[in-house]
Protein backbone atom coordinates (compact mmCIF):
# COMPACT_ATOMS: atom_id res chain seq x y z
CA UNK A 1 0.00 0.00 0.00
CA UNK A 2 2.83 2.32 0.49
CA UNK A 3 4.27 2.03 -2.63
CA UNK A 4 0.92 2.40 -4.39
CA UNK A 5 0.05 5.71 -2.78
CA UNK A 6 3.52 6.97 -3.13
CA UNK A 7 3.42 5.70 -6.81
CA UNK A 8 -0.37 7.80 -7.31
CA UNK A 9 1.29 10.86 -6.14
CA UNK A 10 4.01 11.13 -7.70
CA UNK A 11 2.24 10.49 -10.64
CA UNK A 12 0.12 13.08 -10.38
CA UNK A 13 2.62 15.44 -10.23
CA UNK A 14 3.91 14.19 -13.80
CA UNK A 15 0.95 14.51 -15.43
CA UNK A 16 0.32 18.19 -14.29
CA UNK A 17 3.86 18.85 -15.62
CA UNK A 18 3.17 19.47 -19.32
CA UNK A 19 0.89 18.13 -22.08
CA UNK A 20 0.74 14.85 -24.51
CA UNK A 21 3.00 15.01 -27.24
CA UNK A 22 3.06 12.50 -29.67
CA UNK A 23 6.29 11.97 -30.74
CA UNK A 24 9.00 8.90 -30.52
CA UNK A 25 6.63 7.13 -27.29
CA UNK A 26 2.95 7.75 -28.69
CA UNK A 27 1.88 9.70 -25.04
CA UNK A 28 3.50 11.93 -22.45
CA UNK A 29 6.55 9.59 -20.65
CA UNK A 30 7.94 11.93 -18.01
CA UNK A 31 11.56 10.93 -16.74
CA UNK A 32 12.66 13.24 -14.24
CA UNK A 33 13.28 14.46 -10.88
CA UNK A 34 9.56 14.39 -9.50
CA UNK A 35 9.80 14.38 -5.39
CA UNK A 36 12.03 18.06 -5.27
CA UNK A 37 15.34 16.27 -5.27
CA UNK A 38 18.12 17.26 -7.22
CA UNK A 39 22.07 15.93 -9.08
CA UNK A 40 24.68 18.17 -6.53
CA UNK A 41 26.81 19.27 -9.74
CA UNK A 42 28.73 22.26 -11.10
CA UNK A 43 25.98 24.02 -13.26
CA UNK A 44 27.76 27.62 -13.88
CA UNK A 45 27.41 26.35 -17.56
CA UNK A 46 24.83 24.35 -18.76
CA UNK A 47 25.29 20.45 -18.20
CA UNK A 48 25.32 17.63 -20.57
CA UNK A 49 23.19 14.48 -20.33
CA UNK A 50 21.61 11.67 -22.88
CA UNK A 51 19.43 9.02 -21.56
CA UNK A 52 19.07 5.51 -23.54
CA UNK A 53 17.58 1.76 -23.10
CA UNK A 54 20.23 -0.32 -21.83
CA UNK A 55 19.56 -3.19 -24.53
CA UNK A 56 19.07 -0.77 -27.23
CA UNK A 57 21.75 2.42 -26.56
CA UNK A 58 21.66 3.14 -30.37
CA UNK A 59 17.91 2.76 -31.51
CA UNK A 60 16.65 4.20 -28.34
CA UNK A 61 17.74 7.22 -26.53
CA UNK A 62 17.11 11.15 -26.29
CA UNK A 63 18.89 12.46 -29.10
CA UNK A 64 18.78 15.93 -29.37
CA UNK A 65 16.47 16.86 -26.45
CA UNK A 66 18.11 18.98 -23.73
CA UNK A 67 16.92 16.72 -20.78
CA UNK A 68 19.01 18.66 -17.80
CA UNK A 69 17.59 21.65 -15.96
CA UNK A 70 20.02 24.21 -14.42
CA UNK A 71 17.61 26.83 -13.38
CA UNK A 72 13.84 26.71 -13.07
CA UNK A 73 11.69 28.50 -15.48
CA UNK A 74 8.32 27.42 -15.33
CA UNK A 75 8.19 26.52 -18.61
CA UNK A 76 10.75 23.82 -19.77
CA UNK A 77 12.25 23.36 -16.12
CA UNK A 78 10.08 23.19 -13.17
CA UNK A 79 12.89 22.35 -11.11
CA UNK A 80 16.50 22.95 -10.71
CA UNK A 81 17.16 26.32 -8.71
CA UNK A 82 18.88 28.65 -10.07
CA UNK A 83 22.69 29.09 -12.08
CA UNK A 84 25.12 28.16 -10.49
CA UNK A 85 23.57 26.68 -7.21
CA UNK A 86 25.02 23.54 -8.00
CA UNK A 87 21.48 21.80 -8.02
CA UNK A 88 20.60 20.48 -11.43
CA UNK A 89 17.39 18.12 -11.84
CA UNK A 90 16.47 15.86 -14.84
CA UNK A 91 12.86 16.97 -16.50
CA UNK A 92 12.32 14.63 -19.80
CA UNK A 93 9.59 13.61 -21.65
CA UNK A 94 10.47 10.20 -24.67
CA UNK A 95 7.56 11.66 -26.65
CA UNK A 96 9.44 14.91 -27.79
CA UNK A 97 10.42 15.04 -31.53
CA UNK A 98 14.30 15.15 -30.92
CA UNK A 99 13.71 11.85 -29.28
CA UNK A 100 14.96 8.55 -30.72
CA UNK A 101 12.81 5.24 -29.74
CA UNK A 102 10.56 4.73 -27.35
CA UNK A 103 11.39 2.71 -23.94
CA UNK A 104 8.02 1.67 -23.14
CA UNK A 105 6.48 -1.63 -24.49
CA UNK A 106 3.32 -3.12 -24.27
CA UNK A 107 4.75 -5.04 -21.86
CA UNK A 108 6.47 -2.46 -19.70
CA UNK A 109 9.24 -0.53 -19.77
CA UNK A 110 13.01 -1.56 -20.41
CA UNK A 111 15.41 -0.24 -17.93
CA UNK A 112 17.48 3.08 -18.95
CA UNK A 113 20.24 4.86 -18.04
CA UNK A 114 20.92 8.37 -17.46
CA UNK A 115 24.92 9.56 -18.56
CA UNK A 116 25.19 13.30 -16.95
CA UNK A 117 28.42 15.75 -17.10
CA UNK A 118 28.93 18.56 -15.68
CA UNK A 119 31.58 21.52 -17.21
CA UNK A 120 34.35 20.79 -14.25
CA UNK A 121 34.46 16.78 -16.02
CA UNK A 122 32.21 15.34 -12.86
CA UNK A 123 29.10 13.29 -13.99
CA UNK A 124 26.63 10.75 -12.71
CA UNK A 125 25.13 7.38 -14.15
CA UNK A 126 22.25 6.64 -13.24
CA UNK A 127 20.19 3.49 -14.26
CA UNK A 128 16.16 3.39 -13.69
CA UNK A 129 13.29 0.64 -14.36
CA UNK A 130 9.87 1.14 -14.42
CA UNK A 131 8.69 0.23 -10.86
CA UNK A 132 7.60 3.31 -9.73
CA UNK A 133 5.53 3.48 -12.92
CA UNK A 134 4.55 0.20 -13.64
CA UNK A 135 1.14 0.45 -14.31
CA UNK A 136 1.73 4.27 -16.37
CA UNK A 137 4.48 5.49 -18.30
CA UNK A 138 7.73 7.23 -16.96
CA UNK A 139 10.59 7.17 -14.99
CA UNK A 140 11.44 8.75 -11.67
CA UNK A 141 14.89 9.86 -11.01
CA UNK A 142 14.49 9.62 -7.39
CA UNK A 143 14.18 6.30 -7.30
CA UNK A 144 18.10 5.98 -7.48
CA UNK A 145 18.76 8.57 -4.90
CA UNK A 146 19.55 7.44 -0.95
CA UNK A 147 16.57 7.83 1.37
CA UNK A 148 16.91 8.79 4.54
CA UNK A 149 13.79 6.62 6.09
CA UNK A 150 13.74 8.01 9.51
CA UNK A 151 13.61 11.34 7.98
CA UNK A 152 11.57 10.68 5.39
CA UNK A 153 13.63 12.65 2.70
CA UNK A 154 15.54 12.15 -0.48
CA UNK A 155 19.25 13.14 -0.57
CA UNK A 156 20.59 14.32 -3.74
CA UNK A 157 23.08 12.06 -5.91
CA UNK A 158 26.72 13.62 -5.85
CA UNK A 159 28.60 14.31 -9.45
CA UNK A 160 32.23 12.72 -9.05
CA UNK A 161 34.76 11.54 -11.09
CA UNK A 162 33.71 8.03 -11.07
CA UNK A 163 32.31 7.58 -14.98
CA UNK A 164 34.69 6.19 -16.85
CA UNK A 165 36.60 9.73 -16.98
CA UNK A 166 40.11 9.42 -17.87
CA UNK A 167 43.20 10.71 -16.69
CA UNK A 168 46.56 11.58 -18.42
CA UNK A 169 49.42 9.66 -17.16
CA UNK A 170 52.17 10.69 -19.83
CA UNK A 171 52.50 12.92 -23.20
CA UNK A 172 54.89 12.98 -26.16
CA UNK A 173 55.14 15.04 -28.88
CA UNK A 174 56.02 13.20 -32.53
CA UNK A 175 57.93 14.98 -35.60
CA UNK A 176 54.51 15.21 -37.22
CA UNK A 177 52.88 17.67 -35.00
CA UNK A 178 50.56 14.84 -32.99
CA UNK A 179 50.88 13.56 -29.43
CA UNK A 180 50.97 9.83 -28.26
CA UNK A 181 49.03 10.13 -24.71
CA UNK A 182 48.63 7.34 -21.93
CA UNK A 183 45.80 7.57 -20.48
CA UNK A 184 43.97 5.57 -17.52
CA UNK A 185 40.79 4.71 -16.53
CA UNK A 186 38.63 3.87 -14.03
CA UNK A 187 35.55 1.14 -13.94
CA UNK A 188 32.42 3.23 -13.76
CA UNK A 189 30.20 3.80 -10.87
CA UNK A 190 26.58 3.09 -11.59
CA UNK A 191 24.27 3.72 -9.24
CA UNK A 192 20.40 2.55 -9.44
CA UNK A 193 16.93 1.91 -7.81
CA UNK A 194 17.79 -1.61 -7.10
CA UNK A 195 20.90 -0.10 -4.72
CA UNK A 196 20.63 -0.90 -1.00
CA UNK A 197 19.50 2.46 0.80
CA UNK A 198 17.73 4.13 -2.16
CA UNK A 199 14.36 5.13 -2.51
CA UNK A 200 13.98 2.65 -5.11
CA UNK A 201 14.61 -0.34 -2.64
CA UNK A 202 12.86 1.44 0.23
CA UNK A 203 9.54 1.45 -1.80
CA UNK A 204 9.82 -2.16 -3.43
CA UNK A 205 10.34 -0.48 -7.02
CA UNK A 206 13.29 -2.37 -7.78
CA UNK A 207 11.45 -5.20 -9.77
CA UNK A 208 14.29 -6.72 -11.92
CA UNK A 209 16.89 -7.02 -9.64
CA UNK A 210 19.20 -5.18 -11.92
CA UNK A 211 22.84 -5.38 -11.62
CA UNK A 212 25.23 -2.88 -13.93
CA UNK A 213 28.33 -5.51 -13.58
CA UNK A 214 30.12 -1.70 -15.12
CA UNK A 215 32.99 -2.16 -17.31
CA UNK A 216 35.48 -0.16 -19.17
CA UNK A 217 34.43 -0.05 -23.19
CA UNK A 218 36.18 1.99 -26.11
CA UNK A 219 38.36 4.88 -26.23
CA UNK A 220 36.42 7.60 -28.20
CA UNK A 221 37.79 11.39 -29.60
CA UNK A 222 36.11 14.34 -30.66
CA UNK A 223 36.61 17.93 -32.07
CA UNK A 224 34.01 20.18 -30.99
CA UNK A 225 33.65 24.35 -29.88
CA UNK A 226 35.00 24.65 -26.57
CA UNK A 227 32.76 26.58 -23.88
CA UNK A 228 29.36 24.53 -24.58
CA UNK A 229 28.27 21.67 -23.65
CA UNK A 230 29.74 18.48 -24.90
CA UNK A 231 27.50 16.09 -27.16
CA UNK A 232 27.58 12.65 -25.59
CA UNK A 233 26.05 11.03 -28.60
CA UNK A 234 28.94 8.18 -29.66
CA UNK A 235 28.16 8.67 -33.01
CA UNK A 236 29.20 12.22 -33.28
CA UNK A 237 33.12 10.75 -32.07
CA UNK A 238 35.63 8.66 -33.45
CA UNK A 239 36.28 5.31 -32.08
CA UNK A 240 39.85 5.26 -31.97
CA UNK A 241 39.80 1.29 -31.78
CA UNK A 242 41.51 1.35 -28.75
CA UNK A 243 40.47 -0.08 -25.68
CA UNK A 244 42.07 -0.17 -21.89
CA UNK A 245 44.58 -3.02 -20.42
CA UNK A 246 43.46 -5.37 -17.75
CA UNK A 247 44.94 -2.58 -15.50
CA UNK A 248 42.56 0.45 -17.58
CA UNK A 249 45.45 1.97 -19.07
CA UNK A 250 45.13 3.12 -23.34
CA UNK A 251 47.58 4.83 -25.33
CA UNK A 252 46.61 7.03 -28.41
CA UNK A 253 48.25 9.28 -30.64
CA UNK A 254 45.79 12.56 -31.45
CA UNK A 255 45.90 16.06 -33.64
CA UNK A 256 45.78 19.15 -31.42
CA UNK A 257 42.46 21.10 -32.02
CA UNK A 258 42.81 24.63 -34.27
CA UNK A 259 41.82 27.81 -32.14
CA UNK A 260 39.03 27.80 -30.84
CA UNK A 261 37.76 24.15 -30.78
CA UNK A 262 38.52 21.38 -28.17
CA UNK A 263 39.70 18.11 -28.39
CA UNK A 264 37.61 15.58 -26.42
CA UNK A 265 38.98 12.10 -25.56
CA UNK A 266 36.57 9.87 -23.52
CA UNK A 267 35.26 6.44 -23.29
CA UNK A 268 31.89 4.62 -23.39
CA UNK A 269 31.39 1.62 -20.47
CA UNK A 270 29.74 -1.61 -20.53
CA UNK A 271 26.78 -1.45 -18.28
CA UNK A 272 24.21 -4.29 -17.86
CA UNK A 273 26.14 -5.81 -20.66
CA UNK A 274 25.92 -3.70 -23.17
CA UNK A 275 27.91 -1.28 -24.28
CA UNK A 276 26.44 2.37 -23.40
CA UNK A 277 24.97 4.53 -26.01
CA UNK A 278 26.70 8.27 -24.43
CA UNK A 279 30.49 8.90 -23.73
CA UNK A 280 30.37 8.53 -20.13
CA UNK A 281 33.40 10.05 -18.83
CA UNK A 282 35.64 12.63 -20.99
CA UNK A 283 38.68 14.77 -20.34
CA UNK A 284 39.29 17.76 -23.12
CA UNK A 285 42.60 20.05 -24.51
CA UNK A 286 41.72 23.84 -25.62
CA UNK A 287 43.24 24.17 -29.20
CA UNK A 288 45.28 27.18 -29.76
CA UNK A 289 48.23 26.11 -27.53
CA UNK A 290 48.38 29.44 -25.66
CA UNK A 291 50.00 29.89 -22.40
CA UNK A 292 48.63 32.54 -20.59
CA UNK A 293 49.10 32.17 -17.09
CA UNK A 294 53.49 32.57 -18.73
CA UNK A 295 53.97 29.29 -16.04
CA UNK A 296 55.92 28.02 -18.85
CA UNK A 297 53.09 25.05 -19.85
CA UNK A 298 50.65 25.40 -22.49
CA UNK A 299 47.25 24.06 -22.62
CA UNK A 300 48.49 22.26 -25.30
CA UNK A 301 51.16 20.49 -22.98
CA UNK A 302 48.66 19.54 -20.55
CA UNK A 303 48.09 22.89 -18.46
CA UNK A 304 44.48 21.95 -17.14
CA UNK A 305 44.15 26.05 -15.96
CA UNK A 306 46.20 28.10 -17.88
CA UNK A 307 44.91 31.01 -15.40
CA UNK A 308 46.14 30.03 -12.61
CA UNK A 309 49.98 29.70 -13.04
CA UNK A 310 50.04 27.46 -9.85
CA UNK A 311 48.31 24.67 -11.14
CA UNK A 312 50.30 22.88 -14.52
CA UNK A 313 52.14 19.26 -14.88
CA UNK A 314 54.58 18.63 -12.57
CA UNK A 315 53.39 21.19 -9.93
CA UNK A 316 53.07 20.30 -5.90
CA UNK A 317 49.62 18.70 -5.01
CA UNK A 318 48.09 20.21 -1.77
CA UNK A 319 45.48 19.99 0.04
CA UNK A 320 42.81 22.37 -1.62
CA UNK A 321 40.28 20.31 -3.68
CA UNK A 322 41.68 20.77 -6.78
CA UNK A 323 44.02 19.51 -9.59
CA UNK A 324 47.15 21.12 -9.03
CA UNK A 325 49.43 19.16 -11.01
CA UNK A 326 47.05 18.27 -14.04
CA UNK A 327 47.17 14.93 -13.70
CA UNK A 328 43.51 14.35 -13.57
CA UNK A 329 43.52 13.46 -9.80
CA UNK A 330 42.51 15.66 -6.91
CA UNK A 331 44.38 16.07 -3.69
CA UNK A 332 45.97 12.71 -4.38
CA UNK A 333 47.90 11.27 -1.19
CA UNK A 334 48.13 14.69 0.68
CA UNK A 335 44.80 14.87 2.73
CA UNK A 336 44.36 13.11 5.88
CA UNK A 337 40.30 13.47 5.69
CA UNK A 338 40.03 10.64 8.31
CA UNK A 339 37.90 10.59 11.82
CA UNK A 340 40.48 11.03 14.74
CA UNK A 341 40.74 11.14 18.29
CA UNK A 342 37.32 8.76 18.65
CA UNK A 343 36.16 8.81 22.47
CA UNK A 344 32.85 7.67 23.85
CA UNK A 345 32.35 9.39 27.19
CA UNK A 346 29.47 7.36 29.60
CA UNK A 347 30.03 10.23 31.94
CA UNK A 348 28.93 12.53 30.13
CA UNK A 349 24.63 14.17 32.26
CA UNK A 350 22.79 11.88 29.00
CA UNK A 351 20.43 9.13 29.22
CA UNK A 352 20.84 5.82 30.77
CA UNK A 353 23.09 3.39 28.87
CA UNK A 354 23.77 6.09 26.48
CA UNK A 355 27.05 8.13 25.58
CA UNK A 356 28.35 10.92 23.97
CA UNK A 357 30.64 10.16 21.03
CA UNK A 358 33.07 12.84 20.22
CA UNK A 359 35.39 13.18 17.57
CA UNK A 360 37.48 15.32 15.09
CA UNK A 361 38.38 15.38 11.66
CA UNK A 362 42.12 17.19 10.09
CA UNK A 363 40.89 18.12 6.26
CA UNK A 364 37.11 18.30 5.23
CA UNK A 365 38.22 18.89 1.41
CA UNK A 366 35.52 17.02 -0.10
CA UNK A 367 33.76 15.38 2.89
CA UNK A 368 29.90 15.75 2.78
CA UNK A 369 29.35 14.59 6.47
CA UNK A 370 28.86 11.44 9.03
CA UNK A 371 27.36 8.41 10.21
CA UNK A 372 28.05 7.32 13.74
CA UNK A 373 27.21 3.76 13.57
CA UNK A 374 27.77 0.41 16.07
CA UNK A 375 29.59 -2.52 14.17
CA UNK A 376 29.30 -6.14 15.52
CA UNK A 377 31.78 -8.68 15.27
CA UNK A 378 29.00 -11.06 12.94
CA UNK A 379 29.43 -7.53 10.47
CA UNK A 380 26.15 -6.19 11.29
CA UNK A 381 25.98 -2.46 11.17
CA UNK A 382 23.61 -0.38 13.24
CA UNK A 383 23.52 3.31 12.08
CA UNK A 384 22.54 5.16 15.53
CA UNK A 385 22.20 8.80 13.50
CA UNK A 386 18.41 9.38 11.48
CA UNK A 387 19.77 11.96 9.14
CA UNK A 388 23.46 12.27 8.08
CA UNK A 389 25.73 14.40 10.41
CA UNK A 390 26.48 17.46 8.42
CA UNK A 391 30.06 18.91 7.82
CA UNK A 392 31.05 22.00 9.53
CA UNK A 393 34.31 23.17 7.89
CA UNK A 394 33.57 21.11 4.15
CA UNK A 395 33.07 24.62 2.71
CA UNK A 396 36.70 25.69 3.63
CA UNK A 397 37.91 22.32 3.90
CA UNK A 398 39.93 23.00 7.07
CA UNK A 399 39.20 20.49 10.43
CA UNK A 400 36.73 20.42 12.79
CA UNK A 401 34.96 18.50 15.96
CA UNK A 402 32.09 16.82 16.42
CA UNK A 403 30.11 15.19 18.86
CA UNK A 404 26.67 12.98 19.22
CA UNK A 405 24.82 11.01 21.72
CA UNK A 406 23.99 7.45 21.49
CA UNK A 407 21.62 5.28 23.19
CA UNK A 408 22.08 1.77 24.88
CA UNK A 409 25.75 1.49 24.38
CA UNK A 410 27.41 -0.59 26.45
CA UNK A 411 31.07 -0.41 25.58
CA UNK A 412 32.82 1.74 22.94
CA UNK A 413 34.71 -1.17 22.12
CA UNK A 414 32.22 -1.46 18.38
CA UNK A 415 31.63 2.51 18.45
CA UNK A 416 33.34 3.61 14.80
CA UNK A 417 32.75 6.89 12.87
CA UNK A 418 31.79 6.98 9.00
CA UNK A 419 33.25 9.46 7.05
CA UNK A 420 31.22 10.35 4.28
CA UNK A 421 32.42 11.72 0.56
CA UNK A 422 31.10 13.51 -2.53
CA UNK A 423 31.60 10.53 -4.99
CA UNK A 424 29.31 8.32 -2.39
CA UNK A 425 32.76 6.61 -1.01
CA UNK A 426 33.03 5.93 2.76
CA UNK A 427 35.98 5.51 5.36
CA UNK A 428 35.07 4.15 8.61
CA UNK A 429 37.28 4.93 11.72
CA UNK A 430 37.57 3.56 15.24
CA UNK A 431 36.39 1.98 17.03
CA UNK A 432 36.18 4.45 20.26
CA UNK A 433 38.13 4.58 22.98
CA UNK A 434 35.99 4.31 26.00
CA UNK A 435 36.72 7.00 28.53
């Protein structure tokens, strides 16, 4: 009964959202962020996304639509806040004309996924079925997002560098003006409705038991203007033919872009066992080979901000949340962003059988809070907070201390502290000492 109701209502809000159009799908199918929830990403510029059926990624996808809202207009976007908020929501509909294929069947609908980038090389994939929707037509977005069931609210999905994005290991120049580039990559992070914690499991919408078993597919290149957004489509790059080692490294040899235009080089991933129909994780040169920041490196020889002259190959990495020596990695072995000094204090005027946890943290770089949870030697895992524990010092990324009760503890002895990042990763310290 829960899931019906919650199903009715958020369907209702769909269908108020805009009119039938008959298009690609022959009525209104809505795919978007329907419950106020939102992708945390950098949306100073507009972001890119495609959506597309994971057994069909060519025949059946969004095409040309523009299915990301950075700001909220009323008209095309009835969510999304405002530029550069860093909130950016999905609003979709498969029947538009720039749509290609239709997801729905008579049968039901096949599961999709949604490839998202933002301008600072972050993204998102996202993969949805049809449970919340079963018995209509649409997707919701939410679905895929954590719930917070004690609170009874959706938390936004994080952008990170988890897609597939590469990063550049090494660079030559050759005689005939190219460069040979070794490049690594990742496996892809896909995260779903049939995930443990999300809304999608909470509700019992997670029908097929979907697993995106992610792997790395081709290496992929593409010329396009720099300063918009970059076309996912696969079929507007060139498959190089290459594709990563057993260990995700590639090496190519590429043409620097003219003025003006940038060179793209990404990768697709194999998700659900197919290969994916966007370029899910990209890294890109500015043609012109200019070197304005005079740090001696061009953006040609891998200076990834030619304003800052601080930041270019071979420069020191600190602590500071960014790339400082281009190599596609952020704060790489320099930030301690662990939970220290753990102490459980039964002392402390609290509750019966309860005590106050306190502890501190020494960077906050990209930390978006805790959990303060009780482990037990069989592995269980009992998360004593409702809500996550927010981050005081995350904005500066400097240190800070903490402290929260909890109930019927009897030792600190299985006490521990989660620390909790943008990209959804999670350390877990302790356990407390007992004082």
């Amino acid at each position: 009964m829960r899931r019906m109701l919650l199903v009715l209502s958020v369907f209702g809000m769909a269908s108020s959202m805009g009119p039938e159009a008959l298009a690609s799908c022959a009525v209104y199918t809505p795919m978007g962020h329907l419950l106020g929830s939102f992708f945390a990403c950098t949306d100073a510029t507009e972001v890119s996304a495609l959506a597309y059926q994971i057994t069909d990624p060519a025949g059946t996808h969004t095409g040309t639509e523009d299915i990301t809202c950075e700001a909220a207009d009323q008209v095309n976007c009835y969510t999304g806040g405002s530029l550069g908020d860093g909130q950016v929501s999905i609003q979709a509909d498969w029947s538009k004309p720039g749509v290609a294929g239709c997801p729905r069947t008579p049968s039901g609908g096949e599961r999709v996924v949604i490839v998202v980038q933002s301008s600072d090389g972050k993204g998102l994939l996202v993969s949805l079925g049809d449970g919340f929707f079963s018995a209509f037509d649409g997707y919701l977005v939410e679905g895929a997002h954590p719930y917070d069931s004690v609170a009874g609210t959706v938390q936004p999905l994080v952008c990170h560098n988890r897609t597939g994005r590469p990063t550049l290991l090494a660079q030559s120049a050759n005689p005939d003006t190219t460069f040979t580039l070794v490049l690594h990559f990742e496996a892809p992070l896909v995260q779903s409705d049939c995930d443990q914690g999300s809304l999608g499991v909470f509700a019992e919408a997670c029908t097929d038991n979907f697993e995106p078993n992610s792997a790395l597919g081709g290496v992929y290149t593409s010329v396009q203007p720099c300063g918009l957004p970059a076309n996912l489509r696969p079929s507007l790059w060139t498959n190089t033919g290459v594709r990563p080692d057993a260990s995700g490294n590639a090496t190519i040899r590429v043409t620097p872009p003219t003025d003006g235009q940038c060179l793209f080089i990404g990768g697709t991933s194999i998700i659900g066992g197919f290969e994916s129909g966007a370029i899910t994780g990209f890294i890109q040169f500015e043609g012109g080979c200019r070197d304005a920041d005079a740090d001696g490196f061009t953006n040609c020889a891998g200076d990834c901000d030619d304003a800052n002259a601080a930041i270019h190959p071979g420069a020191t990495e600190i602590c500071n949340a960014i790339d400082d020596n281009c190599d596609g990695a952020v704060d790489e072995g320099v930030c301690d962003q662990s939970a220290v000094d753990i102490v459980v204090d039964f002392n402390q005027p609290v509750a019966k059988k309860s005590g106050l946890v306190t502890w501190r943290t020494i960077n906050e770089v990209d930390v978006i809070g805790f959990n303060v949870v009780l482990l037990g030697s069989d592995g269980s895992r009992s998360q004593q907070n409702g809500a996550l524990i927010g981050c005081d010092e995350c904005r500066t990324g400097r240190g800070a201390s903490y402290s929260f009760i909890v109930q019927k503890v009897k030792s600190g002895r299985n006490v521990f502290v989660e620390v909790v990042h943008r990209d959804g990763t999670v350390g877990t310290f302790g356990p407390a000492i007992r004082q």
